[in-house]
Protein backbone atom coordinates (compact mmCIF):
# COMPACT_ATOMS: atom_id res chain seq x y z
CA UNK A 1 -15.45 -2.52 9.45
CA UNK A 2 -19.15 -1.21 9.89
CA UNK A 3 -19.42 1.81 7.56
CA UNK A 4 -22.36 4.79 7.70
CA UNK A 5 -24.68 5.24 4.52
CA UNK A 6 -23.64 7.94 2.19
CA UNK A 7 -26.29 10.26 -0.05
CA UNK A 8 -24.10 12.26 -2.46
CA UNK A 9 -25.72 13.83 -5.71
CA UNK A 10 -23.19 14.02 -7.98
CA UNK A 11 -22.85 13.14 -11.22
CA UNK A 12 -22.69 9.63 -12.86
CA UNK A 13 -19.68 8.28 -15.05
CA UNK A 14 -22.18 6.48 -17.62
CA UNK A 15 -20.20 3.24 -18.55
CA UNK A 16 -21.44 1.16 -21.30
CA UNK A 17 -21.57 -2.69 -20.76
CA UNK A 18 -18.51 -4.72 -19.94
CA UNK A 19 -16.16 -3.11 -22.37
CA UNK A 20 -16.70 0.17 -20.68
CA UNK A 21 -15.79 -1.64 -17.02
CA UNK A 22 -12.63 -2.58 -18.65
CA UNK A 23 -11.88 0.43 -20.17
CA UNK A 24 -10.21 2.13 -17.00
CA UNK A 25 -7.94 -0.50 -16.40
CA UNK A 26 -7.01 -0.74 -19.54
CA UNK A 27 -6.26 3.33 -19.61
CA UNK A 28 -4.27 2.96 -16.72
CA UNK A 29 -1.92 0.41 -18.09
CA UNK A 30 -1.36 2.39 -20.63
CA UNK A 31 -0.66 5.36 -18.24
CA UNK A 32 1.40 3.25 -16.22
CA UNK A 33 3.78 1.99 -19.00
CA UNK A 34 4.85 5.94 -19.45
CA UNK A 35 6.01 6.64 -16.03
CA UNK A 36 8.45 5.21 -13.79
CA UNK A 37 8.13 1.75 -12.86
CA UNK A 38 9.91 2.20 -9.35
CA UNK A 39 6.40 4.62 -8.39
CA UNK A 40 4.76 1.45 -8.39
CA UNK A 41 2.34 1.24 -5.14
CA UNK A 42 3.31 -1.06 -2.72
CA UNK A 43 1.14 -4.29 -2.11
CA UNK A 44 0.63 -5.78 1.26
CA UNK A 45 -2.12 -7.94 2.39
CA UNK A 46 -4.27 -8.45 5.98
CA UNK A 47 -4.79 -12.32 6.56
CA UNK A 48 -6.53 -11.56 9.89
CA UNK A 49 -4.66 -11.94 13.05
CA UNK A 50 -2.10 -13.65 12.44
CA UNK A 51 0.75 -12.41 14.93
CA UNK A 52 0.87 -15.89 15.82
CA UNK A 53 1.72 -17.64 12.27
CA UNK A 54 2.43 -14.42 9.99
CA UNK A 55 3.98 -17.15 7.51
CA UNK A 56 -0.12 -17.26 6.65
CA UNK A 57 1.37 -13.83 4.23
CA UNK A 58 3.79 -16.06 2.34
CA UNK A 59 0.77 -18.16 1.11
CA UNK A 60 -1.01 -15.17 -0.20
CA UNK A 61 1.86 -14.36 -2.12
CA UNK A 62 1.83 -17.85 -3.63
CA UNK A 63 -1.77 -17.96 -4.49
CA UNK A 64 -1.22 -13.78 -6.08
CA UNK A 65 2.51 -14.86 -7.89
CA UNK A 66 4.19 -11.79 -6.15
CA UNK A 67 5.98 -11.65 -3.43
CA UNK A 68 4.18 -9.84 -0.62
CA UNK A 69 6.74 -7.96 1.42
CA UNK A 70 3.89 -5.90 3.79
CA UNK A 71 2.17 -8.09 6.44
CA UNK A 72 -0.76 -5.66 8.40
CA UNK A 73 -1.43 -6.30 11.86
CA UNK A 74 -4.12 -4.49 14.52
CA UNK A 75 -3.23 -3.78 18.20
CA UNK A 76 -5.70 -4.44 20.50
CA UNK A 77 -8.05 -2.13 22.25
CA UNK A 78 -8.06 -3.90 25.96
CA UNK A 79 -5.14 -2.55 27.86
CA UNK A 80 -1.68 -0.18 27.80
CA UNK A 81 0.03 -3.50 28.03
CA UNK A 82 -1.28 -4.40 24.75
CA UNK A 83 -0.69 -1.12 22.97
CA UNK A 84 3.39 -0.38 24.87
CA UNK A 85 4.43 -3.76 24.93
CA UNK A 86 2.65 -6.60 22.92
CA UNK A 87 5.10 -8.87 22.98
CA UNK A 88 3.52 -11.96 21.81
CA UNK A 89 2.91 -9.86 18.28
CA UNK A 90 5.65 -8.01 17.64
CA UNK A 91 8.28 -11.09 18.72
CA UNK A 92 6.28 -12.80 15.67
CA UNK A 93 6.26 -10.02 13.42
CA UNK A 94 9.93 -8.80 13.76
CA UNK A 95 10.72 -12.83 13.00
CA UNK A 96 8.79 -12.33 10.12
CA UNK A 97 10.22 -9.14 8.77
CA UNK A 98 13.15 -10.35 9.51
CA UNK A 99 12.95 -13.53 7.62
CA UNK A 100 13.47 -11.80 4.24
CA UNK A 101 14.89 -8.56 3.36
CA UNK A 102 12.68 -6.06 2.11
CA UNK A 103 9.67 -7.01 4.29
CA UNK A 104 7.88 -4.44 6.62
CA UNK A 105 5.08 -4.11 9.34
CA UNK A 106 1.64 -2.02 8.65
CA UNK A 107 0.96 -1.42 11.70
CA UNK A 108 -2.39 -0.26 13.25
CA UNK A 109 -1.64 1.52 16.42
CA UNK A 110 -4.70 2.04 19.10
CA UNK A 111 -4.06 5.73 20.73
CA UNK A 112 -5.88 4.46 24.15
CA UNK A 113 -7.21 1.30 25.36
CA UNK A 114 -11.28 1.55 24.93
CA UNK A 115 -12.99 2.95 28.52
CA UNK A 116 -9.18 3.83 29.34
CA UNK A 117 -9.00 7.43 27.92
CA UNK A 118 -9.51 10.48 25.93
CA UNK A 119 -8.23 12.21 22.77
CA UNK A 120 -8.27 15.70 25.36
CA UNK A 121 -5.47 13.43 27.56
CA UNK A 122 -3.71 12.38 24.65
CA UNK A 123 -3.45 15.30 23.12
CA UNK A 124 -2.18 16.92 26.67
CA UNK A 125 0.36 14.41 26.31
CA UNK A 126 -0.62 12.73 29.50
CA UNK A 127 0.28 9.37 27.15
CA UNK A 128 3.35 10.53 25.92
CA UNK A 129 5.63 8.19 27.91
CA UNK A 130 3.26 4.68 26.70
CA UNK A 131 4.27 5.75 23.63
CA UNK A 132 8.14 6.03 23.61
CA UNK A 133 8.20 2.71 25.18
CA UNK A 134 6.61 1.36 22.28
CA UNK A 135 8.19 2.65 19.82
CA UNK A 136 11.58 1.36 22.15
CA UNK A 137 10.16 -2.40 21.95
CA UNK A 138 9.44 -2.07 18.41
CA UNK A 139 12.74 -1.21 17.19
CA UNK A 140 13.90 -4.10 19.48
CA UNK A 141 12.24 -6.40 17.95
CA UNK A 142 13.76 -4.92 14.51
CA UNK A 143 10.54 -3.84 13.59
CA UNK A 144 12.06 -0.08 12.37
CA UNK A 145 10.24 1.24 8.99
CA UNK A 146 7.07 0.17 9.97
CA UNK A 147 3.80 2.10 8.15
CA UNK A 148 2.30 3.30 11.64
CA UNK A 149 -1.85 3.75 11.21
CA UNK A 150 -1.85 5.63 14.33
CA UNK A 151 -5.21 5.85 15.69
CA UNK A 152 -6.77 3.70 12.32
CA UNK A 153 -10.44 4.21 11.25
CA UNK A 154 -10.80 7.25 13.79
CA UNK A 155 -13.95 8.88 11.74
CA UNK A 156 -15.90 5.62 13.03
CA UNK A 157 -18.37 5.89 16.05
CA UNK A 158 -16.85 2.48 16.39
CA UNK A 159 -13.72 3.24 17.07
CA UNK A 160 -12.27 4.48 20.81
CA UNK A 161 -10.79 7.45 19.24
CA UNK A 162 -13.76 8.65 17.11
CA UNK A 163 -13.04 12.25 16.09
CA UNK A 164 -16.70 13.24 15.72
CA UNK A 165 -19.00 15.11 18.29
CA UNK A 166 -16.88 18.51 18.38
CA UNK A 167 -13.49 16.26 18.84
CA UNK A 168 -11.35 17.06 15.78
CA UNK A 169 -9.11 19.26 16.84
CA UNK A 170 -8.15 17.20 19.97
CA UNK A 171 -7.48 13.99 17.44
CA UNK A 172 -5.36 16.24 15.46
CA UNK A 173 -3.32 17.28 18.85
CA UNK A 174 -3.40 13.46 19.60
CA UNK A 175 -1.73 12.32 16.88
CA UNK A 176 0.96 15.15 16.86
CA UNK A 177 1.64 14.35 20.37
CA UNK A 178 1.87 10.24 19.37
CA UNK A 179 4.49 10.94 16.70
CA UNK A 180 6.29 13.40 18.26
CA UNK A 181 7.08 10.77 20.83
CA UNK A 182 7.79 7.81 18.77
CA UNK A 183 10.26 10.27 16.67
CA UNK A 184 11.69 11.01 19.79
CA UNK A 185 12.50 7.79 21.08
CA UNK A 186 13.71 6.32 18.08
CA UNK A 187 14.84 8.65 15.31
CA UNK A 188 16.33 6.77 13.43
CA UNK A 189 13.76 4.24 12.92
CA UNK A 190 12.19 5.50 9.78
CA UNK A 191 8.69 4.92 11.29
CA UNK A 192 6.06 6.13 8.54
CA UNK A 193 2.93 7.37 9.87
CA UNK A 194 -0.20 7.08 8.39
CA UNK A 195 -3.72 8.83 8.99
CA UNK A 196 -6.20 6.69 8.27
CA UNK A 197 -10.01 7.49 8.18
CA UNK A 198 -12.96 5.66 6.37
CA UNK A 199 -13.81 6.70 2.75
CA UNK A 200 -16.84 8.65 3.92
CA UNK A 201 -15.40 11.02 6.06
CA UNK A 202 -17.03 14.67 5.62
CA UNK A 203 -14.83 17.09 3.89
CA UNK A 204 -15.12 19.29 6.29
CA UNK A 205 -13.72 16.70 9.17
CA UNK A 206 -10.66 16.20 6.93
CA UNK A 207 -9.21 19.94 7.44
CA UNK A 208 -10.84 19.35 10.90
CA UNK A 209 -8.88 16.61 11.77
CA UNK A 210 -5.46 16.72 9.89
CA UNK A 211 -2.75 16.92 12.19
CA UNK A 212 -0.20 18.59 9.94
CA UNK A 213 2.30 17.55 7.17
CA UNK A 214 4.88 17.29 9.55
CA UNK A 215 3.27 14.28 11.28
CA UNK A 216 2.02 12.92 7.97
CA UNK A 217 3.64 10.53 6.01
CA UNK A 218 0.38 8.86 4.02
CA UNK A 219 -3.27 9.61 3.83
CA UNK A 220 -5.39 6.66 3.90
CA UNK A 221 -9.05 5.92 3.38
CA UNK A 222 -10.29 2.25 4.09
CA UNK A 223 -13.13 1.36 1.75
CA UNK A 224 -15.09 -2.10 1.54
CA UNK A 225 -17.68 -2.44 -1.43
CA UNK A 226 -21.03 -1.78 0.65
CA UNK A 227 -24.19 -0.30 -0.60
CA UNK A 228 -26.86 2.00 0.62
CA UNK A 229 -30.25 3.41 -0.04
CA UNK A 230 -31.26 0.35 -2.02
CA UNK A 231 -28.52 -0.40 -4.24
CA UNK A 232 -26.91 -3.12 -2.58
CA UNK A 233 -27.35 -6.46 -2.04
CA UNK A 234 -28.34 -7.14 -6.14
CA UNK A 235 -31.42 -9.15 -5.79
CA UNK A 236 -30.45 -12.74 -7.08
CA UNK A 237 -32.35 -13.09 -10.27
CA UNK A 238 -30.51 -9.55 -11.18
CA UNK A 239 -27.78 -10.99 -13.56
CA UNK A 240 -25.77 -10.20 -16.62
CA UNK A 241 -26.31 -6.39 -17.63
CA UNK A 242 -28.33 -5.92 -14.56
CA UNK A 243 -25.86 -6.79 -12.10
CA UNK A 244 -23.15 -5.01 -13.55
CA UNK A 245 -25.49 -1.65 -13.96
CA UNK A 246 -26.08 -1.78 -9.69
CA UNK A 247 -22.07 -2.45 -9.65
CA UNK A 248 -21.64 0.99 -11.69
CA UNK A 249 -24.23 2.57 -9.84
CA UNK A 250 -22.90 1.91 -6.58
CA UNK A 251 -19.62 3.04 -7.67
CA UNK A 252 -20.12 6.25 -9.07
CA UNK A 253 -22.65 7.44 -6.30
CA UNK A 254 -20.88 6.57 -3.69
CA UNK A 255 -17.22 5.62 -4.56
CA UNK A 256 -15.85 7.55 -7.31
CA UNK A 257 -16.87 11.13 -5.12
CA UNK A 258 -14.41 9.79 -2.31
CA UNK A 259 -11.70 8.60 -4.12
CA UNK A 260 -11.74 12.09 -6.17
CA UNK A 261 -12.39 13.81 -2.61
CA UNK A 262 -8.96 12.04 -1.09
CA UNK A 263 -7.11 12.25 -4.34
CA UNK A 264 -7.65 16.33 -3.95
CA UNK A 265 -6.51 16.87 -0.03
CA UNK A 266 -3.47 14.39 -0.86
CA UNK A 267 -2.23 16.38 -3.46
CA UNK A 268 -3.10 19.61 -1.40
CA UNK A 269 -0.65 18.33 0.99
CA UNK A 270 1.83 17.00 -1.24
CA UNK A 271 1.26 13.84 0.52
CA UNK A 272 0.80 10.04 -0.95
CA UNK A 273 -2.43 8.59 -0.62
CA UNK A 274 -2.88 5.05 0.54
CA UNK A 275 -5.31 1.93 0.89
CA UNK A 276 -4.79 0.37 3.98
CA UNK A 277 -7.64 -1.89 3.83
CA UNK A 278 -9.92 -2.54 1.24
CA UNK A 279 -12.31 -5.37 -0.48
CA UNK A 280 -15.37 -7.19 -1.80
CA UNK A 281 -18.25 -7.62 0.70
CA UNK A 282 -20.73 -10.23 0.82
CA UNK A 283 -24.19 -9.64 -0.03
CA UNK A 284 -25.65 -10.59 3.47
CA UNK A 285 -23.54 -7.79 4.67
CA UNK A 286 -24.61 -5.14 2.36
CA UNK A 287 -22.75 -6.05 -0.19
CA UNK A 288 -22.41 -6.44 -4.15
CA UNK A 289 -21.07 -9.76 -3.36
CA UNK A 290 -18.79 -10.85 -7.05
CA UNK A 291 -17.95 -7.73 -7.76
CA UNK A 292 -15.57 -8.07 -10.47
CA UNK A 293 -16.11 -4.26 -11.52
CA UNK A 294 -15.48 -2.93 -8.23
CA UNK A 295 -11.76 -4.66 -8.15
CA UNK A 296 -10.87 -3.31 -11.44
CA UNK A 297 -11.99 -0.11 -10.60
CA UNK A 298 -9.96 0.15 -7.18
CA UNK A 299 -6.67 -1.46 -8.74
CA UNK A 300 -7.04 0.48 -11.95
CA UNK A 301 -7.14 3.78 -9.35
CA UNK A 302 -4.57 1.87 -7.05
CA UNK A 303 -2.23 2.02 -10.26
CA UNK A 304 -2.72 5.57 -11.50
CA UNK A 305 0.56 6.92 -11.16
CA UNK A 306 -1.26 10.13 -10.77
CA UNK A 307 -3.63 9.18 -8.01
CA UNK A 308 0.47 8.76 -5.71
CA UNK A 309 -0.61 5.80 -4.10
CA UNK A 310 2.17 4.75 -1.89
CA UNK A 311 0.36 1.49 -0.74
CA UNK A 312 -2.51 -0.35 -0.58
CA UNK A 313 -3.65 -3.80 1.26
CA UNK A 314 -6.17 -6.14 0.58
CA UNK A 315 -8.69 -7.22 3.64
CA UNK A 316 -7.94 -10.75 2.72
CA UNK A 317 -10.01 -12.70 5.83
CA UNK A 318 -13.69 -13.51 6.73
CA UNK A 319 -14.79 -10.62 9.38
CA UNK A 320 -17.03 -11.15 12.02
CA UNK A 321 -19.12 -8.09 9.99
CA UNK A 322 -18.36 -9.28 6.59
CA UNK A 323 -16.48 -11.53 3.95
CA UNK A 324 -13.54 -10.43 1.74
CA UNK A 325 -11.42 -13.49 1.25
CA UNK A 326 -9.93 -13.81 -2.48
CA UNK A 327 -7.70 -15.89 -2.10
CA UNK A 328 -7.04 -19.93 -1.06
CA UNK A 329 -5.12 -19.78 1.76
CA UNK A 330 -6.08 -21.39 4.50
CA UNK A 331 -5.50 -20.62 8.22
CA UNK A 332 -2.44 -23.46 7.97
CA UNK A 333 -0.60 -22.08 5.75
CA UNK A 334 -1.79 -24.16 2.82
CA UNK A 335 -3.87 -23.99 -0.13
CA UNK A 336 -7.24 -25.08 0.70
CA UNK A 337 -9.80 -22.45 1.23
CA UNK A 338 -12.67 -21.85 -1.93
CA UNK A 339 -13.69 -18.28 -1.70
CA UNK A 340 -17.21 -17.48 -2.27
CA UNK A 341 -15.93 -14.63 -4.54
CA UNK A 342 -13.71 -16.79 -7.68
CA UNK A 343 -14.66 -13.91 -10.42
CA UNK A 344 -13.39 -11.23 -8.57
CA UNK A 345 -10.46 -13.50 -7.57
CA UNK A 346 -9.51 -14.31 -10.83
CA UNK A 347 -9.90 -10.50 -11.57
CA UNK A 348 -7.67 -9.38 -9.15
CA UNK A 349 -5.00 -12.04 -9.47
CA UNK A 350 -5.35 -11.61 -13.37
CA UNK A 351 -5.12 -7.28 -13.11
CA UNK A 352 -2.43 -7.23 -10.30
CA UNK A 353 0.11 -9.22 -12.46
CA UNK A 354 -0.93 -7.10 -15.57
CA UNK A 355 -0.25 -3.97 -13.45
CA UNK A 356 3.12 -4.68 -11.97
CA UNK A 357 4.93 -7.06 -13.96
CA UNK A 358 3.37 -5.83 -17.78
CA UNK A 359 5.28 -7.49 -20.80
CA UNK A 360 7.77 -5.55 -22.53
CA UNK A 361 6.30 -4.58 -26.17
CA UNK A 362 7.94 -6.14 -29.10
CA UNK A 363 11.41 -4.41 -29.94
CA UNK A 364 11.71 -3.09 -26.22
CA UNK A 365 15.22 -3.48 -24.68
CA UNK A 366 15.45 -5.51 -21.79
CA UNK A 367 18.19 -5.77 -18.80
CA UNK A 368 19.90 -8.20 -17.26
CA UNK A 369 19.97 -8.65 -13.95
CA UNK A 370 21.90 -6.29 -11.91
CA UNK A 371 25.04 -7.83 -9.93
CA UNK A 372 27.04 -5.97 -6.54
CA UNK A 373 30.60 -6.30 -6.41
CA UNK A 374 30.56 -6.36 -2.89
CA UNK A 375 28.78 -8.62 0.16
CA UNK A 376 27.75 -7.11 2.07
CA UNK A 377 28.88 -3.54 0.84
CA UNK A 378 30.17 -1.40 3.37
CA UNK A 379 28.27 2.15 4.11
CA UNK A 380 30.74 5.08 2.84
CA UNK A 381 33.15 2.54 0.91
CA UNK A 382 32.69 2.08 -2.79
CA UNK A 383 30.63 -0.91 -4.55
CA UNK A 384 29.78 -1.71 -8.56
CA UNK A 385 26.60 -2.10 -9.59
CA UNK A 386 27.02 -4.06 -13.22
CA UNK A 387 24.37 -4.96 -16.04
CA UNK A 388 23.68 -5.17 -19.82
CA UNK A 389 21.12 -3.96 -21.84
CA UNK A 390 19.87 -5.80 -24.79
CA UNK A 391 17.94 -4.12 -27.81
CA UNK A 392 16.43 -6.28 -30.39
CA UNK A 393 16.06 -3.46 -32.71
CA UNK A 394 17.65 0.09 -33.11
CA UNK A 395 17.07 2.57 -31.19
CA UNK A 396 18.52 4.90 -29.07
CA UNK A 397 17.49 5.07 -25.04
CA UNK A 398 18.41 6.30 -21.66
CA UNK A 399 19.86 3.68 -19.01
CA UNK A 400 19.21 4.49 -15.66
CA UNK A 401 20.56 2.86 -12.28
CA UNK A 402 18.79 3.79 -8.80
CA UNK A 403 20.14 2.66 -5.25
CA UNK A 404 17.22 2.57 -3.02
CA UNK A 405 16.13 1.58 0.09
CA UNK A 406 14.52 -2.02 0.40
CA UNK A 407 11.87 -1.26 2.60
CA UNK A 408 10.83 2.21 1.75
CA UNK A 409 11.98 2.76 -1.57
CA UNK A 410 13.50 6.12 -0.74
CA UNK A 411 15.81 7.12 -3.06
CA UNK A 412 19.72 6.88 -2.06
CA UNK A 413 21.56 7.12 -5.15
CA UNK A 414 21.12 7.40 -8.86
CA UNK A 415 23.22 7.13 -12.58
CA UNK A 416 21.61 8.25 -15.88
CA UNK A 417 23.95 7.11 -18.90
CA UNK A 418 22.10 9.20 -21.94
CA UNK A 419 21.68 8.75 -25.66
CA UNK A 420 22.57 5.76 -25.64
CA UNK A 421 22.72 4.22 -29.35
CA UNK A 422 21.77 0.66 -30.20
CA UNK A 423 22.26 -1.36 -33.52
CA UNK A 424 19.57 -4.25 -33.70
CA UNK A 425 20.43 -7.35 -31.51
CA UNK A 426 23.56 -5.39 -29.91
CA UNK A 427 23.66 -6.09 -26.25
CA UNK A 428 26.08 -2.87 -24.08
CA UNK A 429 26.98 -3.94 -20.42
CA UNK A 430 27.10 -0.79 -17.89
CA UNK A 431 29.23 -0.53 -14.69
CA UNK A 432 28.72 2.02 -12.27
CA UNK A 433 30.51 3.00 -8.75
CA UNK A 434 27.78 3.95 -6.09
CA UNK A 435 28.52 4.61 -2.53
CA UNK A 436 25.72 4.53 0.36
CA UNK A 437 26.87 7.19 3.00
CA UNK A 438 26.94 6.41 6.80
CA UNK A 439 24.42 8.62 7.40
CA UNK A 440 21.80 5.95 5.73
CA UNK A 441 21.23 3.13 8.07
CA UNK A 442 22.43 -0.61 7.98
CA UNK A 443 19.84 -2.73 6.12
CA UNK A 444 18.56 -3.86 2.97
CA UNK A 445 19.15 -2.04 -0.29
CA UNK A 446 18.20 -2.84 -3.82
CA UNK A 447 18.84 -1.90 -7.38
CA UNK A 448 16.67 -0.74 -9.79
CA UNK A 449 17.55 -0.72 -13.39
CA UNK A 450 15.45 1.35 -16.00
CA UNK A 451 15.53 1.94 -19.43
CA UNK A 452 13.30 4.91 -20.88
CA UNK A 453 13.33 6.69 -23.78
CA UNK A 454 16.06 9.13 -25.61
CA UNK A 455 13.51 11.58 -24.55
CA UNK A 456 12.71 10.48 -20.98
CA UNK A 457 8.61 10.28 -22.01
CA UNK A 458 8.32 6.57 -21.80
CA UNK A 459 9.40 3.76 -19.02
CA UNK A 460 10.33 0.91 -21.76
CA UNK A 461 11.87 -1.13 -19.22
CA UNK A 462 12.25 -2.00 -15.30
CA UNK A 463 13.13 -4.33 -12.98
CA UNK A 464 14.27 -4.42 -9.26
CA UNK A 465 15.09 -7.49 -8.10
CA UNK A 466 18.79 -7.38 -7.06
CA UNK A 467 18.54 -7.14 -3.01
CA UNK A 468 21.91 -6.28 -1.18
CA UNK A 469 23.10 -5.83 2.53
CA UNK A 470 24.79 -2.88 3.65
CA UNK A 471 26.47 -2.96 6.78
């Protein structure tokens, strides 16, 4: 998306050649390995619009080597028809969701078709009813837990629902009326909402605009690597050290200031932040083209357990207004597309895996996967959850067993079994009786074993890849 040049005068983060580019990421994996794995952000991917063929996901997750589990789609801006009832996309999606358990929609909902309204008539609630219907036709097509981005990009002149010109407060009153009515339709949907401007967004327009923590579930900034002033594109013979200074540059003048900016109101509202689209740029566009400092820098913040990133998704597609496309997935569903960006792909693919599946250190106990006595378990009845922990050395830990939610990781249940013992090589098997009450909903479920230690300070194991259905 078309984004506005920035000046800010603030101060530089001085980096120092390639080991100081790497030095973030590095700090974060280290910050990462002491908190608790199941915080990890959520990864979802836009592969353009694919409503048609959203199977186009399941080759992104081949090409990354993790399993994708958040597709992103766009409503269109042309008609109500399109924004109540799109059939022909959310038929697709809901096949796709439903296709694997765990999987969700990330949504972006238009508020009004473009020439076809106001903010002052949404926020009158004039649109009220449009909006109950959809939120009716997406739970019909089993589309419930969706990440709404309800009114997306709104701090862009581009955009139908642009919140500048004196219009804040009647976006705010927009959006509250919007989710009001989609609650209302369909409680029990679990329908997250997120508000979503661009990175740049004034400071001021972010109290301006915020509708309220009750109608906020995420706050989002999209951010594409673009440069202003000068900076950006890096003039060709500008290689090596030279390239990688404009990278910095570009970063700590103009990205750095936002993220910290976002980080702050997030944690003001107690609220996760999120990434709903984000990505490398080509230099005709404005931008710095390979930028393999710019994706270390955005997953090593994506990854900061204490940046509370709930989610993020890569802008994985060649735009009309620029190029982002890491990875080799083609618009079949196969494996033949060379992106013009193979450092920063190799970068991302290489950092992603680091960050969510790191090795265990030498001497760390591992688990086994986690078996359910029951299938499908029954809401209100009891199940077993059963595994073993192994320590190659001695030591003494805490084993932990979570029930959660599938598809929004809420927490449902928990067991801690404490000061636990361990001779070297001795392998101790845990069984523990959970029960999901009725008043959680049918659906997926999963089970996350952890293993930290004796004093809680350190994550030294997780996994989460036992799925179950509860009926």
């Amino acid at each position: 998306m078309p984004e506005m040049p920035v000046n800010l005068n603030l101060p530089e983060v001085k980096m120092t050649g390639f080991k100081g580019a790497v030095a973030g990421v590095v700090s974060c994996m280290a910050m990462l390995s002491s908190l608790e794995a199941s915080a990890l952000p959520l990864t979802g991917v836009y592969r353009g619009e694919v409503y048609s063929q959203p199977n186009l996901i399941n080759a992104y997750s081949e090409w990354l080597g993790h399993n994708v589990t958040m597709g992103q789609g766009h409503q269109a801006k042309d008609s109500w028809a399109n924004i109540e009832n799109p059939t022909w996309q959310l038929q697709s999606w809901g096949n796709w969701v439903r296709a694997q358990p765990g999987r969700r929609l990330n949504y972006s909902v238009s508020m009004f078709p473009s020439g076809q309204g106001s903010l002052a008539d949404c926020a009158a609630g004039i649109y009220d009813f449009r909006f109950r219907a959809l939120a009716n036709n997406m739970v019909a097509h089993g589309l419930q837990n969706s990440i709404i981005r309800l009114g997306w990009e709104f701090s862009g002149s581009w955009m139908p629902w642009y919140s500048g010109n004196g219009k804040q407060a009647s976006f705010a009153g927009c959006f509250r009326r919007i989710v009001t009515a989609m609650r209302g339709a369909q409680p029990s949907a679990g329908f997250k909402f997120d508000w979503n401007p661009n990175y740049d967004i004034a400071t001021a327009d972010l109290a301006a605009t915020y509708p309220g923590d009750a109608y906020v579930d995420y706050i989002g900034f999209d951010l594409y690597d673009q440069g202003w002033n000068g900076r950006y594109p890096v003039p060709s013979g500008c290689t090596g050290s030279c390239q990688l200074e404009r990278w910095q540059n570009n970063w700590n003048v103009q990205f750095a200031p936002a993220l910290s900016k976002f980080r702050t109101f997030a944690q003001s509202h107690n609220k996760p932040l999120s990434v709903p689209e984000w990505g490398v740029n080509d230099a005709s566009t404005t931008g710095g083209g390979d930028n393999t400092f710019f994706v270390k820098q955005m997953l090593a913040f994506i990854f900061d357990p204490a940046n509370n990133v709930g989610y993020h998704s890569y802008f994985d597609c060649q735009a009309g207004d620029g190029h982002h496309q890491l990875s080799d997935g083609d618009n079949n569903g196969g494996h033949s597309f060379q992106t013009e960006f193979p450092n920063a792909a190799a970068v991302f693919k290489t950092q992603h895996a680091a960050l969510t599946h790191p090795p265990p250190s030498t001497g760390t106990p591992t688990a086994a996967t986690a078996t359910v006595s029951a299938a499908p378990v029954t809401r209100g009845a009891a199940f077993q959850v059963a595994s073993s922990v192994t320590a190659p050395s001695a030591t003494t830990v805490v084993v932990k067993y979570e029930i959660r939610s599938a598809t929004t990781r809420e927490l449902v249940s928990e067991k801690a079994y404490t000061s636990q013992a361990f001779t070297a090589g001795q392998t101790r098997a845990y069984s523990t009786s959970f029960v999901i009450p009725t008043s959680w909903p049918a659906g997926t479920y999963r089970v996350d074993t952890l293993v930290f230690s004796a004093d809680w300070s350190k994550t030294l194991h997780y996994r989460n890849d036992t799925l179950f259905t509860a009926n």
